[in-house]
N, C-alpha and C. Protein backbone atom coordinates (compact mmCIF):
# COMPACT_ATOMS: atom_id res chain seq x y z
N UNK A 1 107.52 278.20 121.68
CA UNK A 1 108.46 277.80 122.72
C UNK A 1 107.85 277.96 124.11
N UNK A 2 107.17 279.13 124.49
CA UNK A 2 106.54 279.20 125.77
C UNK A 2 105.55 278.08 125.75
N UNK A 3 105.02 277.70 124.78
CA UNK A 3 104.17 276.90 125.05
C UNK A 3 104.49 275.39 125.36
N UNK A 4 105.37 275.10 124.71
CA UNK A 4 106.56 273.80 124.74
C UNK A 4 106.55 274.01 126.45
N UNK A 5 107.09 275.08 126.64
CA UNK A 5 107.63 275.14 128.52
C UNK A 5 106.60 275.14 129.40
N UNK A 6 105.16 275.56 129.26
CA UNK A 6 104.02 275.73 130.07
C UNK A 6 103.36 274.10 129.79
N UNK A 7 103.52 273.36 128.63
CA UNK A 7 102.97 272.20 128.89
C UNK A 7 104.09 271.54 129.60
N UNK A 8 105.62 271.48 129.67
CA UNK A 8 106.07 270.78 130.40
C UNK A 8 106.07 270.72 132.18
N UNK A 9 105.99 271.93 131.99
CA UNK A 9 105.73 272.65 133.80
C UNK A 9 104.09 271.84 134.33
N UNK A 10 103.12 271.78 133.49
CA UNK A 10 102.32 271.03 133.48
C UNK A 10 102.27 269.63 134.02
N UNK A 11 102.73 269.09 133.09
CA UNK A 11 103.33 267.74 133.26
C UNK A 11 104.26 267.50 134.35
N UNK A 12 104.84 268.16 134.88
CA UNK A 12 105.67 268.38 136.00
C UNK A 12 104.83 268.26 137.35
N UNK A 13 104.22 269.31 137.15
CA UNK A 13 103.21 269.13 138.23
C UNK A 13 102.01 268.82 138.50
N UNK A 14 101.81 268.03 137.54
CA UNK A 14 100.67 266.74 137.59
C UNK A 14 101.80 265.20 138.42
N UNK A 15 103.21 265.29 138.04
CA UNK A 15 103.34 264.27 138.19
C UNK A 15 104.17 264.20 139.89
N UNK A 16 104.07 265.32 140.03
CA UNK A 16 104.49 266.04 141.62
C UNK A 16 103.25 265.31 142.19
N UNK A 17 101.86 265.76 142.20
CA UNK A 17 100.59 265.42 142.12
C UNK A 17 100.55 264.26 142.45
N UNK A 18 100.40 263.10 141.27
CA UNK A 18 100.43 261.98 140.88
C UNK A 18 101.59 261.65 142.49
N UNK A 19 103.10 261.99 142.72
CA UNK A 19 103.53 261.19 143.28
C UNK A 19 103.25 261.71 144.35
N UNK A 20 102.69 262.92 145.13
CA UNK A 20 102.45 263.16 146.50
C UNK A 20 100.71 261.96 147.01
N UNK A 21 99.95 261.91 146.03
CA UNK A 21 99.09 261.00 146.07
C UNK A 21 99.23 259.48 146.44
N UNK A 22 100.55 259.07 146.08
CA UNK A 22 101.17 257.60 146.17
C UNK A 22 101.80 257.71 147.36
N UNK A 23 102.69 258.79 147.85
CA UNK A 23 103.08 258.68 149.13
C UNK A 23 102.84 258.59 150.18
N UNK A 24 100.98 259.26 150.04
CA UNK A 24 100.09 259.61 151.32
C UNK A 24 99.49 258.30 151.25
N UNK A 25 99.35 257.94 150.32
CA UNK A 25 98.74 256.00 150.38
C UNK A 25 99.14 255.25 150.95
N UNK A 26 100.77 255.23 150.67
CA UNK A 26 101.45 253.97 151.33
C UNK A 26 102.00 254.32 152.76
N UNK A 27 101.82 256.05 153.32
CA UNK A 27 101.48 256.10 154.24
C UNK A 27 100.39 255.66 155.51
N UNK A 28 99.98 255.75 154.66
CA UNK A 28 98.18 255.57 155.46
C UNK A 28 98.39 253.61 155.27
N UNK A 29 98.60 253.44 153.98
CA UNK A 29 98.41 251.88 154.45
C UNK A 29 99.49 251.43 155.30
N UNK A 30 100.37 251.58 155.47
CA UNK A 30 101.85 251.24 156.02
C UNK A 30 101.17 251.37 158.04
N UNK A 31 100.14 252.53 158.39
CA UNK A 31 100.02 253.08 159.22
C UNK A 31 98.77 252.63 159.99
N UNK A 32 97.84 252.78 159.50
CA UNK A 32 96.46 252.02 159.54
C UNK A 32 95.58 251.02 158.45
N UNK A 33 96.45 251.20 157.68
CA UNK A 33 95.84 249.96 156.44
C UNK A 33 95.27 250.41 155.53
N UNK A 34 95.38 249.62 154.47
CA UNK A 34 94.66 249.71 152.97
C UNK A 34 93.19 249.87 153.27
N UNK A 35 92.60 248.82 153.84
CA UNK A 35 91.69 248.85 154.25
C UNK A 35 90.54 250.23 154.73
N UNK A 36 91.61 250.56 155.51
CA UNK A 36 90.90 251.63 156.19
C UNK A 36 91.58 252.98 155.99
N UNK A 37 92.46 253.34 154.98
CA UNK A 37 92.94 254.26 154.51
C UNK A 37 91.99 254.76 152.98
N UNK A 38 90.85 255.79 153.64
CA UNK A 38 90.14 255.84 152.62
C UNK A 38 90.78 256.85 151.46
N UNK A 39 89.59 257.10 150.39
CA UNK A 39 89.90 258.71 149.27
C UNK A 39 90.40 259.60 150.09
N UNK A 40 89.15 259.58 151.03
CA UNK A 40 89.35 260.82 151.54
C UNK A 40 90.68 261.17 152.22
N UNK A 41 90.61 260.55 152.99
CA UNK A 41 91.77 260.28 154.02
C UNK A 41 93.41 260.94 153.45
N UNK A 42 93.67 259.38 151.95
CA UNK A 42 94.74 259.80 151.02
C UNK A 42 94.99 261.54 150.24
N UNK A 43 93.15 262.09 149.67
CA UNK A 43 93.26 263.29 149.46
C UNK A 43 93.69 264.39 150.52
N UNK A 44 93.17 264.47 151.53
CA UNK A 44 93.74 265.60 152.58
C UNK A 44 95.17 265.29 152.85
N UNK A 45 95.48 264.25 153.25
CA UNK A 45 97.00 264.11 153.50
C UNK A 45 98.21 264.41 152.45
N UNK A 46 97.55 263.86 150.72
CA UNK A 46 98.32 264.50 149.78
C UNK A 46 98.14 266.46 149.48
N UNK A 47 96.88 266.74 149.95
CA UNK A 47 96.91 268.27 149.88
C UNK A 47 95.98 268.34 148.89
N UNK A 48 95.71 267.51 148.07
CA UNK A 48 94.31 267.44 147.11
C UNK A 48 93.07 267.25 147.28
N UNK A 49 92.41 267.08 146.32
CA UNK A 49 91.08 267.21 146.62
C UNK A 49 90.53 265.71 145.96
N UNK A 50 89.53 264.87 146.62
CA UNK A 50 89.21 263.58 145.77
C UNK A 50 89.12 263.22 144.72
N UNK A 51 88.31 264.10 143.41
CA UNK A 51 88.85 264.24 142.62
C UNK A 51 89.79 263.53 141.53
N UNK A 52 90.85 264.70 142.32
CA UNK A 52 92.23 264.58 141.59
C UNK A 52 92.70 263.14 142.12
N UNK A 53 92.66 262.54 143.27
CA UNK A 53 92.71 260.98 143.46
C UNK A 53 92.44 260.37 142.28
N UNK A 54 90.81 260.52 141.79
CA UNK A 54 90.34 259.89 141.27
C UNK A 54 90.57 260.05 139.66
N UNK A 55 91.57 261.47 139.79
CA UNK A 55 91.57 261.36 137.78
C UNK A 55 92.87 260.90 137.91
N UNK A 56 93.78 260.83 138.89
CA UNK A 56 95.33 259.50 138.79
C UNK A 56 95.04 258.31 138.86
N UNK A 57 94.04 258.07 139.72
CA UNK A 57 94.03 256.60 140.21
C UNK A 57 92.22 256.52 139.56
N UNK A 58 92.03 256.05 138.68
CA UNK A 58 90.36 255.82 138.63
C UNK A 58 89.79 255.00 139.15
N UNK A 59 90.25 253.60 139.78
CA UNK A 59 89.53 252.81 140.43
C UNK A 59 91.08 252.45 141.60
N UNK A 60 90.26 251.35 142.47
CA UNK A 60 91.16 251.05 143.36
C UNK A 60 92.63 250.36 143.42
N UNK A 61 92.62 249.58 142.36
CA UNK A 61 93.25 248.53 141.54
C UNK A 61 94.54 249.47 141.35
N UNK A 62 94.35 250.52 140.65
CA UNK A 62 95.44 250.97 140.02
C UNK A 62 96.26 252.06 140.89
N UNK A 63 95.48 252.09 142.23
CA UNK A 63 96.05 252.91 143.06
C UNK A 63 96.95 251.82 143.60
N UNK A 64 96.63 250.51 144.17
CA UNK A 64 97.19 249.90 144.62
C UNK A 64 98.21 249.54 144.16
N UNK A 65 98.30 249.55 142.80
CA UNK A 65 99.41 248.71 141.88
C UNK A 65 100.28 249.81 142.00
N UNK A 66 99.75 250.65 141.94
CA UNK A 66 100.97 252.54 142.17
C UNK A 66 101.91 252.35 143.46
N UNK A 67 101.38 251.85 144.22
CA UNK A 67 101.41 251.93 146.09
C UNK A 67 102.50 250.96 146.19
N UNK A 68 101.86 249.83 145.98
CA UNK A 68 102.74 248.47 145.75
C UNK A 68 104.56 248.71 145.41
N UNK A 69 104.09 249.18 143.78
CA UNK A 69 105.46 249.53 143.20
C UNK A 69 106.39 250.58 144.10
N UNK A 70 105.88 251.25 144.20
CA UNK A 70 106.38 252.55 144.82
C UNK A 70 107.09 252.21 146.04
N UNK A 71 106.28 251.05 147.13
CA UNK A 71 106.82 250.29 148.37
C UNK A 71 107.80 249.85 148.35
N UNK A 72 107.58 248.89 147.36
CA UNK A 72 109.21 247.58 147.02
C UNK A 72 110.03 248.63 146.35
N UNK A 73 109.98 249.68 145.75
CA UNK A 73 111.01 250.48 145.33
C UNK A 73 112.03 250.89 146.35
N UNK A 74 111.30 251.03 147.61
CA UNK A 74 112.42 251.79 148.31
C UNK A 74 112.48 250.48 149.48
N UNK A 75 111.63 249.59 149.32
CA UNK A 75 111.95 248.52 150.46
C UNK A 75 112.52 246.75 149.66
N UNK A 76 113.48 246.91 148.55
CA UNK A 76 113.22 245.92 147.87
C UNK A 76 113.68 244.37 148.38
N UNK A 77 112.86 243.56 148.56
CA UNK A 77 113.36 242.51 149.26
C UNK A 77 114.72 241.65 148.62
N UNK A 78 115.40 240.70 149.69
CA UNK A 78 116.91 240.27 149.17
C UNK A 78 117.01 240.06 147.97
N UNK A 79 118.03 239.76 147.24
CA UNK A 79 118.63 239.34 145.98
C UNK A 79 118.84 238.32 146.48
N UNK A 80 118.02 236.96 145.69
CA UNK A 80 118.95 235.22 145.94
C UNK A 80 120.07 234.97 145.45
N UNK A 81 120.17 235.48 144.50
CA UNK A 81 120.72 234.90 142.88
C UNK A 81 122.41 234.54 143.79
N UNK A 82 122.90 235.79 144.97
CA UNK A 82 124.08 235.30 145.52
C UNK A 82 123.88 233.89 146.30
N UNK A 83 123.03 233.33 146.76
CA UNK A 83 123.02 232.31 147.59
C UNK A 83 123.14 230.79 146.81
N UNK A 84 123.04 231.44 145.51
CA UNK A 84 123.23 230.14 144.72
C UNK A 84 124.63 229.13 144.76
N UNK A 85 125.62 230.54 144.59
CA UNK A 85 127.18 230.11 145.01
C UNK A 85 127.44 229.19 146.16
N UNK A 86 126.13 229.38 147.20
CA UNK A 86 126.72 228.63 148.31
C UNK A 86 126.31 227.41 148.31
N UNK A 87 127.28 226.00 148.07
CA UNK A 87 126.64 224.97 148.19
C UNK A 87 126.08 224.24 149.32
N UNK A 88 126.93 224.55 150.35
CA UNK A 88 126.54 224.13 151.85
C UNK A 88 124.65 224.06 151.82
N UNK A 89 123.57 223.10 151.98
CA UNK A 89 122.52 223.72 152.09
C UNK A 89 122.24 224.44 153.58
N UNK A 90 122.69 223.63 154.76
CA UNK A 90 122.53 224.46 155.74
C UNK A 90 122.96 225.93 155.80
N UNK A 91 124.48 226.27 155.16
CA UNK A 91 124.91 227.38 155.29
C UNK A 91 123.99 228.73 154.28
N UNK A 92 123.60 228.16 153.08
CA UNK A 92 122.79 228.97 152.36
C UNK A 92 121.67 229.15 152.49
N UNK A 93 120.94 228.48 153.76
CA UNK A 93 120.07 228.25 154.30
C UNK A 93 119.91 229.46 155.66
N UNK A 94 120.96 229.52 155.73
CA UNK A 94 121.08 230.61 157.23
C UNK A 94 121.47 231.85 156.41
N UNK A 95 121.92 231.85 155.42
CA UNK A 95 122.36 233.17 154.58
C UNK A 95 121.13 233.87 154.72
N UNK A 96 120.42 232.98 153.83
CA UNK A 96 119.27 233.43 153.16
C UNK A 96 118.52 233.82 154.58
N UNK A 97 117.63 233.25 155.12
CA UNK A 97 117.13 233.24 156.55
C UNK A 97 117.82 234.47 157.29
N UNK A 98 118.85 235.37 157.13
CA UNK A 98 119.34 236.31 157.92
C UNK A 98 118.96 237.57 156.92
N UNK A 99 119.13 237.58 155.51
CA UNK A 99 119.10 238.71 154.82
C UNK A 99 116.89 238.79 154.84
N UNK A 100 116.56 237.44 154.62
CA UNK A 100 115.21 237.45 154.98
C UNK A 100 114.17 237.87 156.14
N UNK A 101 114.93 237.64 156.93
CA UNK A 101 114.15 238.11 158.23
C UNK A 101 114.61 239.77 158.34
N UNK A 102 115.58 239.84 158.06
CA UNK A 102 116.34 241.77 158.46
C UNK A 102 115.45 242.36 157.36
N UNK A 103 114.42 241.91 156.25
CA UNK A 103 113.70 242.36 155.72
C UNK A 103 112.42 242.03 156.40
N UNK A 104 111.81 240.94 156.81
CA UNK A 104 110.62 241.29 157.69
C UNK A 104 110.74 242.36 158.48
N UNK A 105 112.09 242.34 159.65
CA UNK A 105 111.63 243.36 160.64
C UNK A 105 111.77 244.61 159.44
N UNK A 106 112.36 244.87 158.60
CA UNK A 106 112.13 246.24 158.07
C UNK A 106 111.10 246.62 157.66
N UNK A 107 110.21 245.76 157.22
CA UNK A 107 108.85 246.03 156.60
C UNK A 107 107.81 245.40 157.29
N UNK A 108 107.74 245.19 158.36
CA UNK A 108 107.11 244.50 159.37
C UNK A 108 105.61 245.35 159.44
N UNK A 109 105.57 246.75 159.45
CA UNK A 109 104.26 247.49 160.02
C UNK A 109 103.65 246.87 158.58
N UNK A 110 103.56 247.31 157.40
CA UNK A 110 103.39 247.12 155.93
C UNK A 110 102.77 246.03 155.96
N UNK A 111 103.77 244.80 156.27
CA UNK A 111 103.27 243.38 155.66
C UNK A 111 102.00 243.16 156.83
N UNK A 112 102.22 243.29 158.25
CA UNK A 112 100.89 243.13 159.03
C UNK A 112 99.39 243.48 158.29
N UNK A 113 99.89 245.21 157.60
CA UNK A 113 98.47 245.52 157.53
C UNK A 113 98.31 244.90 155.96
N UNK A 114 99.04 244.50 155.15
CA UNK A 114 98.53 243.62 154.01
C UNK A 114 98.26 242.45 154.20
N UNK A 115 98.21 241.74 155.05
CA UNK A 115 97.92 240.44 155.24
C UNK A 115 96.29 240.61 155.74
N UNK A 116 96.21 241.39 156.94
CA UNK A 116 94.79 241.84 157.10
C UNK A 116 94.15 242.47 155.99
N UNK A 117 94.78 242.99 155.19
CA UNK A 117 93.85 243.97 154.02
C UNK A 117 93.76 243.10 152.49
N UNK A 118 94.10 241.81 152.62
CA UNK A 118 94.20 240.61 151.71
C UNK A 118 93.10 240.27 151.87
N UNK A 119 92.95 240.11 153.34
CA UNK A 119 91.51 239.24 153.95
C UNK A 119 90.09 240.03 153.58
N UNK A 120 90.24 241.52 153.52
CA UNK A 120 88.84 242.66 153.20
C UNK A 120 88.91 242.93 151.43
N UNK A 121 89.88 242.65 151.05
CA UNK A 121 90.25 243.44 150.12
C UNK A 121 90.91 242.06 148.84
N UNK A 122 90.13 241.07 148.37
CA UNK A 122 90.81 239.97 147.65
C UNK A 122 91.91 240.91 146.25
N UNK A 123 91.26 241.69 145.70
CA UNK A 123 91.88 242.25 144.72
C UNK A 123 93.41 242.61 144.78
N UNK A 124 94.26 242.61 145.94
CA UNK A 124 95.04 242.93 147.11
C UNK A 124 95.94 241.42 146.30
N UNK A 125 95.04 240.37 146.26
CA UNK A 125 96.12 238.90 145.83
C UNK A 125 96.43 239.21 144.73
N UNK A 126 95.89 239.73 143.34
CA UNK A 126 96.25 239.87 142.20
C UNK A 126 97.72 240.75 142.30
N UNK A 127 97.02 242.03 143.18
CA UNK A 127 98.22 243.17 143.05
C UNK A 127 99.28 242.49 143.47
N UNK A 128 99.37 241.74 144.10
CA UNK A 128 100.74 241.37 144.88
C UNK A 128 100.98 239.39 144.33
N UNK A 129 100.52 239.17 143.49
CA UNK A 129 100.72 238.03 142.74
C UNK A 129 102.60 238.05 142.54
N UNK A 130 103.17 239.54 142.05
CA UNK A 130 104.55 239.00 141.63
C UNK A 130 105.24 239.04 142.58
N UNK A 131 104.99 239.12 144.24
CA UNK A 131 105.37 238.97 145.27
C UNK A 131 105.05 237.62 145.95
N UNK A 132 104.51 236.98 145.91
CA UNK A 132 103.92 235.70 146.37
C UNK A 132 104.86 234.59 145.17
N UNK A 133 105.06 235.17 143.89
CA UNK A 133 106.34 234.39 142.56
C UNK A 133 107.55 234.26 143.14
N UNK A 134 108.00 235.79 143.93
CA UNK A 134 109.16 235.80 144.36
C UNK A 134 109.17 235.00 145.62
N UNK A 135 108.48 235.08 146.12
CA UNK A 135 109.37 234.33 147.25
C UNK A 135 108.89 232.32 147.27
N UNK A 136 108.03 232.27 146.23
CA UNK A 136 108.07 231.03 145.64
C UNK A 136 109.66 230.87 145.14
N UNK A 137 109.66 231.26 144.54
CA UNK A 137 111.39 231.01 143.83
C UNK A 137 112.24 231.04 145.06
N UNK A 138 112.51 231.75 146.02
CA UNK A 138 113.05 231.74 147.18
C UNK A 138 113.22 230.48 147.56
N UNK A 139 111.78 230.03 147.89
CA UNK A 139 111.68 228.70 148.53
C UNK A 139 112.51 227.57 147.50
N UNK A 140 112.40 227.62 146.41
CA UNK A 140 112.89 226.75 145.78
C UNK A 140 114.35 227.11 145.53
N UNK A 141 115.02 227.51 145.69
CA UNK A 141 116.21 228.54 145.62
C UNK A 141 117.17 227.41 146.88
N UNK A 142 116.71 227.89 148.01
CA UNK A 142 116.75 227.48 148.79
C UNK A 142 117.07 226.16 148.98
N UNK A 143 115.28 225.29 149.04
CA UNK A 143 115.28 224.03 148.78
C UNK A 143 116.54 223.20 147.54
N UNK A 144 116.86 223.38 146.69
CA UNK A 144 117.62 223.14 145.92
C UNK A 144 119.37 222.29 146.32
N UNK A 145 119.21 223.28 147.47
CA UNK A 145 120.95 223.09 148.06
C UNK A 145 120.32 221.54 148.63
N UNK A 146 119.00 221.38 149.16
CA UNK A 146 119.42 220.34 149.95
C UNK A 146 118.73 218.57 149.23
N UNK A 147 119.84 218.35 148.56
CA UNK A 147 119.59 216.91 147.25
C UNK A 147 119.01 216.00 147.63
N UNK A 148 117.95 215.67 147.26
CA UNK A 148 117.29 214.19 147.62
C UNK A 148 116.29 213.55 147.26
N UNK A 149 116.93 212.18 146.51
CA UNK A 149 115.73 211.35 145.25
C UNK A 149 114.54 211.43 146.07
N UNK A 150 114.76 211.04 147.24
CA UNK A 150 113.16 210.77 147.95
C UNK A 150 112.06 211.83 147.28
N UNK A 151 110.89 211.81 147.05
CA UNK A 151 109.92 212.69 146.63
C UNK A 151 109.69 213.15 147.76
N UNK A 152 109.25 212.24 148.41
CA UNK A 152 108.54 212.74 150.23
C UNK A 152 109.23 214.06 151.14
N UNK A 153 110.30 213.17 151.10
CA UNK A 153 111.47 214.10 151.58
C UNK A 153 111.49 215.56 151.08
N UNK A 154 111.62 215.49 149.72
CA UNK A 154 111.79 216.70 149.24
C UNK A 154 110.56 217.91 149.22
N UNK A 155 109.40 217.05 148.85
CA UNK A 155 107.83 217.66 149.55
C UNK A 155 107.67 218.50 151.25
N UNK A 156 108.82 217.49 151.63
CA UNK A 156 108.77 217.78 153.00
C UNK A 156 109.66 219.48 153.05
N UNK A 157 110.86 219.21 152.51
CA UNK A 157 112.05 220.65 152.58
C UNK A 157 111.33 221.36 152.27
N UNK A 158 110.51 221.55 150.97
CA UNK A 158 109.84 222.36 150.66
C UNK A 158 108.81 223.26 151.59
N UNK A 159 108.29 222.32 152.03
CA UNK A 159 107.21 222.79 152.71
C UNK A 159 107.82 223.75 153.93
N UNK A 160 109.19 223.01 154.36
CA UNK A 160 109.46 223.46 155.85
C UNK A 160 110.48 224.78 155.58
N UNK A 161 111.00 224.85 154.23
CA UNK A 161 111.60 226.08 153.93
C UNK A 161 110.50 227.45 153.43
N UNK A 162 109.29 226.59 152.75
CA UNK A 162 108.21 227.73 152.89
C UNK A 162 107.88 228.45 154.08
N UNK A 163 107.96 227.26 154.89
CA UNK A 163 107.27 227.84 156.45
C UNK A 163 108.52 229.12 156.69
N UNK A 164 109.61 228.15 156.84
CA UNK A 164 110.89 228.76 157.71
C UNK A 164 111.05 230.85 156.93
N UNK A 165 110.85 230.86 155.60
CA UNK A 165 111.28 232.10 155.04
C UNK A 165 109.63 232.90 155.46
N UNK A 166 108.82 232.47 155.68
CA UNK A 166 107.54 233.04 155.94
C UNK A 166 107.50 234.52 156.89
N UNK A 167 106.91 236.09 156.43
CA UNK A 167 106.80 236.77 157.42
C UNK A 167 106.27 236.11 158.94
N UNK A 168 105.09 235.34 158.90
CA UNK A 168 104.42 235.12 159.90
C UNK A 168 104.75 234.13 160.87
N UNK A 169 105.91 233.35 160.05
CA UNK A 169 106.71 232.41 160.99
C UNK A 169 108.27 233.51 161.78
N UNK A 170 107.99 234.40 160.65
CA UNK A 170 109.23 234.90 161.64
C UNK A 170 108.76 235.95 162.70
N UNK A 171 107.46 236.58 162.11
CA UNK A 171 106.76 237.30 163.70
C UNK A 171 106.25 236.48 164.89
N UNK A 172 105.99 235.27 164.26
CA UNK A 172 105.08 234.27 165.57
C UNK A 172 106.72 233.92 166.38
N UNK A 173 107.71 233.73 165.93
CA UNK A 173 109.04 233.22 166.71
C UNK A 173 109.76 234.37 167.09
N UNK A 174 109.57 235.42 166.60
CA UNK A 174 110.44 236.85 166.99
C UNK A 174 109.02 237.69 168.17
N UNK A 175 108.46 238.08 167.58
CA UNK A 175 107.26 239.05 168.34
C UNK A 175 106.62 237.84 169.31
N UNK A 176 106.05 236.84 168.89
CA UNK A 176 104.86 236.07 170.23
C UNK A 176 106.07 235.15 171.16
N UNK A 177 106.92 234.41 170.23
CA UNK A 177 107.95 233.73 171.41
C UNK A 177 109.25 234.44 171.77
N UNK A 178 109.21 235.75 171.24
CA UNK A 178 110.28 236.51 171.96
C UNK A 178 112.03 235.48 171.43
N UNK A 179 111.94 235.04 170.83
CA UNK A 179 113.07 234.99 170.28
C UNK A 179 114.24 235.50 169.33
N UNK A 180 115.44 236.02 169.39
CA UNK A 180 115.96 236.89 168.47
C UNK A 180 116.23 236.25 167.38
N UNK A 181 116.38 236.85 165.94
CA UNK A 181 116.40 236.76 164.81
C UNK A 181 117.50 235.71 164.26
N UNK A 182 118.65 235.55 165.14
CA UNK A 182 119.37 234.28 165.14
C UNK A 182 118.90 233.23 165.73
N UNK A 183 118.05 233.54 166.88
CA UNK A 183 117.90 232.10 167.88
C UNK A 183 116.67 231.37 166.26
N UNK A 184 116.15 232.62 166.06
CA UNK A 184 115.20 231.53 165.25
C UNK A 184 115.60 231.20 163.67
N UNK A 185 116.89 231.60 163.40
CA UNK A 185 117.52 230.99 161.97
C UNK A 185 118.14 229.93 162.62
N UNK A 186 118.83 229.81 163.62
CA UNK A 186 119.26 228.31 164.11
C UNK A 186 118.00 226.98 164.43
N UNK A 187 116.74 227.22 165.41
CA UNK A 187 115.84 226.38 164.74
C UNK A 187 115.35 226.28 163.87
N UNK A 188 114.86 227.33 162.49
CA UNK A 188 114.42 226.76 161.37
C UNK A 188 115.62 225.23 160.75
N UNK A 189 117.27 225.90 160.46
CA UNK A 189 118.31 225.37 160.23
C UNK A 189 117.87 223.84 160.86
N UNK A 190 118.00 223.69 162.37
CA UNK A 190 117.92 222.92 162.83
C UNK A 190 116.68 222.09 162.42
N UNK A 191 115.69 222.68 161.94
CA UNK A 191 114.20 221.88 161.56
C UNK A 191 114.36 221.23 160.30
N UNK A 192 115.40 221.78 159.77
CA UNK A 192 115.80 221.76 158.51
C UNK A 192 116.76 220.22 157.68
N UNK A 193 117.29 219.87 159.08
CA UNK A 193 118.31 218.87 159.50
C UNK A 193 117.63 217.42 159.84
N UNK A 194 116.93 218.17 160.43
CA UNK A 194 115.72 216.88 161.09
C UNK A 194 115.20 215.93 159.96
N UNK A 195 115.06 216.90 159.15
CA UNK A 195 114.08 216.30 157.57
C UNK A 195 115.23 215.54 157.12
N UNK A 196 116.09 215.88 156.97
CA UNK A 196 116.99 215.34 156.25
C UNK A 196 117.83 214.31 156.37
N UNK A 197 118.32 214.16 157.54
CA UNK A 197 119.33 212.80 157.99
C UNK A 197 118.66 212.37 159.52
């Protein structure tokens, strides 16, 4: 029986371990980047020694995939599945576009330094492959409300609802043109209109 309890206490605090290691990661990347958030760096800040980094995480890959999960756990981006109800496409169009952007600015430091740490770091596209799915489906989610045989046309929504739900379209119109988070769901909306009639 003691022994039953000393391996669980074990296991306990390996996995204390294990998660103070993941927290100091997505600190450091959240803060100064994947990139440049080294072993070392993650070991002193979790209180460990490299090492022990390296017997949780053995290569980089699987730290990241730890980091990743662990992120969207506590930052998880919108649920569509309600926007389906709305047939209006403009109106489900601004739904979406409001619960979307109140998640850029929430995760705004994060996504900056993954976009730069995509660019040093390709392995970075795999990890985040079922994030790049999701908001594919978004786009098409979206696109959907607004009906039209034309191919062109519809090539076109697509494209302009990719743009419109985009972090970097909503920092280049919020952060570089200083516009607030409604002024710029009313021009996407409005860009949106253009295509269409």
């Amino acid at each position: 029986m003691a022994r039953k309890y000393m391996l669980q206490q074990r296991a306990k605090r390996q996995e204390e371990t294990r998660q103070r290691i993941i927290e100091a990661a997505v600190f450091l990347h959240q803060t100064v980047g994947g990139a440049n958030a080294s072993i070392s760096a993650i070991a002193e800040l979790a209180g460990v020694e490299r090492l022990t980094v390296y017997r949780h995480f053995p290569d980089e890959r699987a730290l990241a995939i730890a980091c990743t999960s662990h992120y969207q756990a506590l930052n998880p981006p919108p649920d569509p599945k309600p926007w389906q109800s709305i047939e209006d496409a403009e109106q489900r169009l601004r739904t979406g576009l409001r619960e979307i952007y109140a998640f850029h600015r929430r995760t705004e430091p994060m996504s900056l330094h993954a976009l730069h740490d995509m660019e040093e770091k390709p392995m970075l596209r795999e990890v985040l492959a079922p994030s790049f799915a999701y908001w594919e489906q978004v786009r098409d989610l979206l696109a959907s409300a607004w009906e039209t045989q034309d191919a062109t046309c519809s090539a076109r929504i697509h494209a302009a609802i990719g743009h419109a739900i985009s972090f970097q379209t909503w920092r280049s119109l919020v952060r570089e043109q200083g516009l607030e988070d409604a002024e710029a769901i009313e021009l996407m909306a409005r860009m949106l209109r253009c295509l269409c009639y």
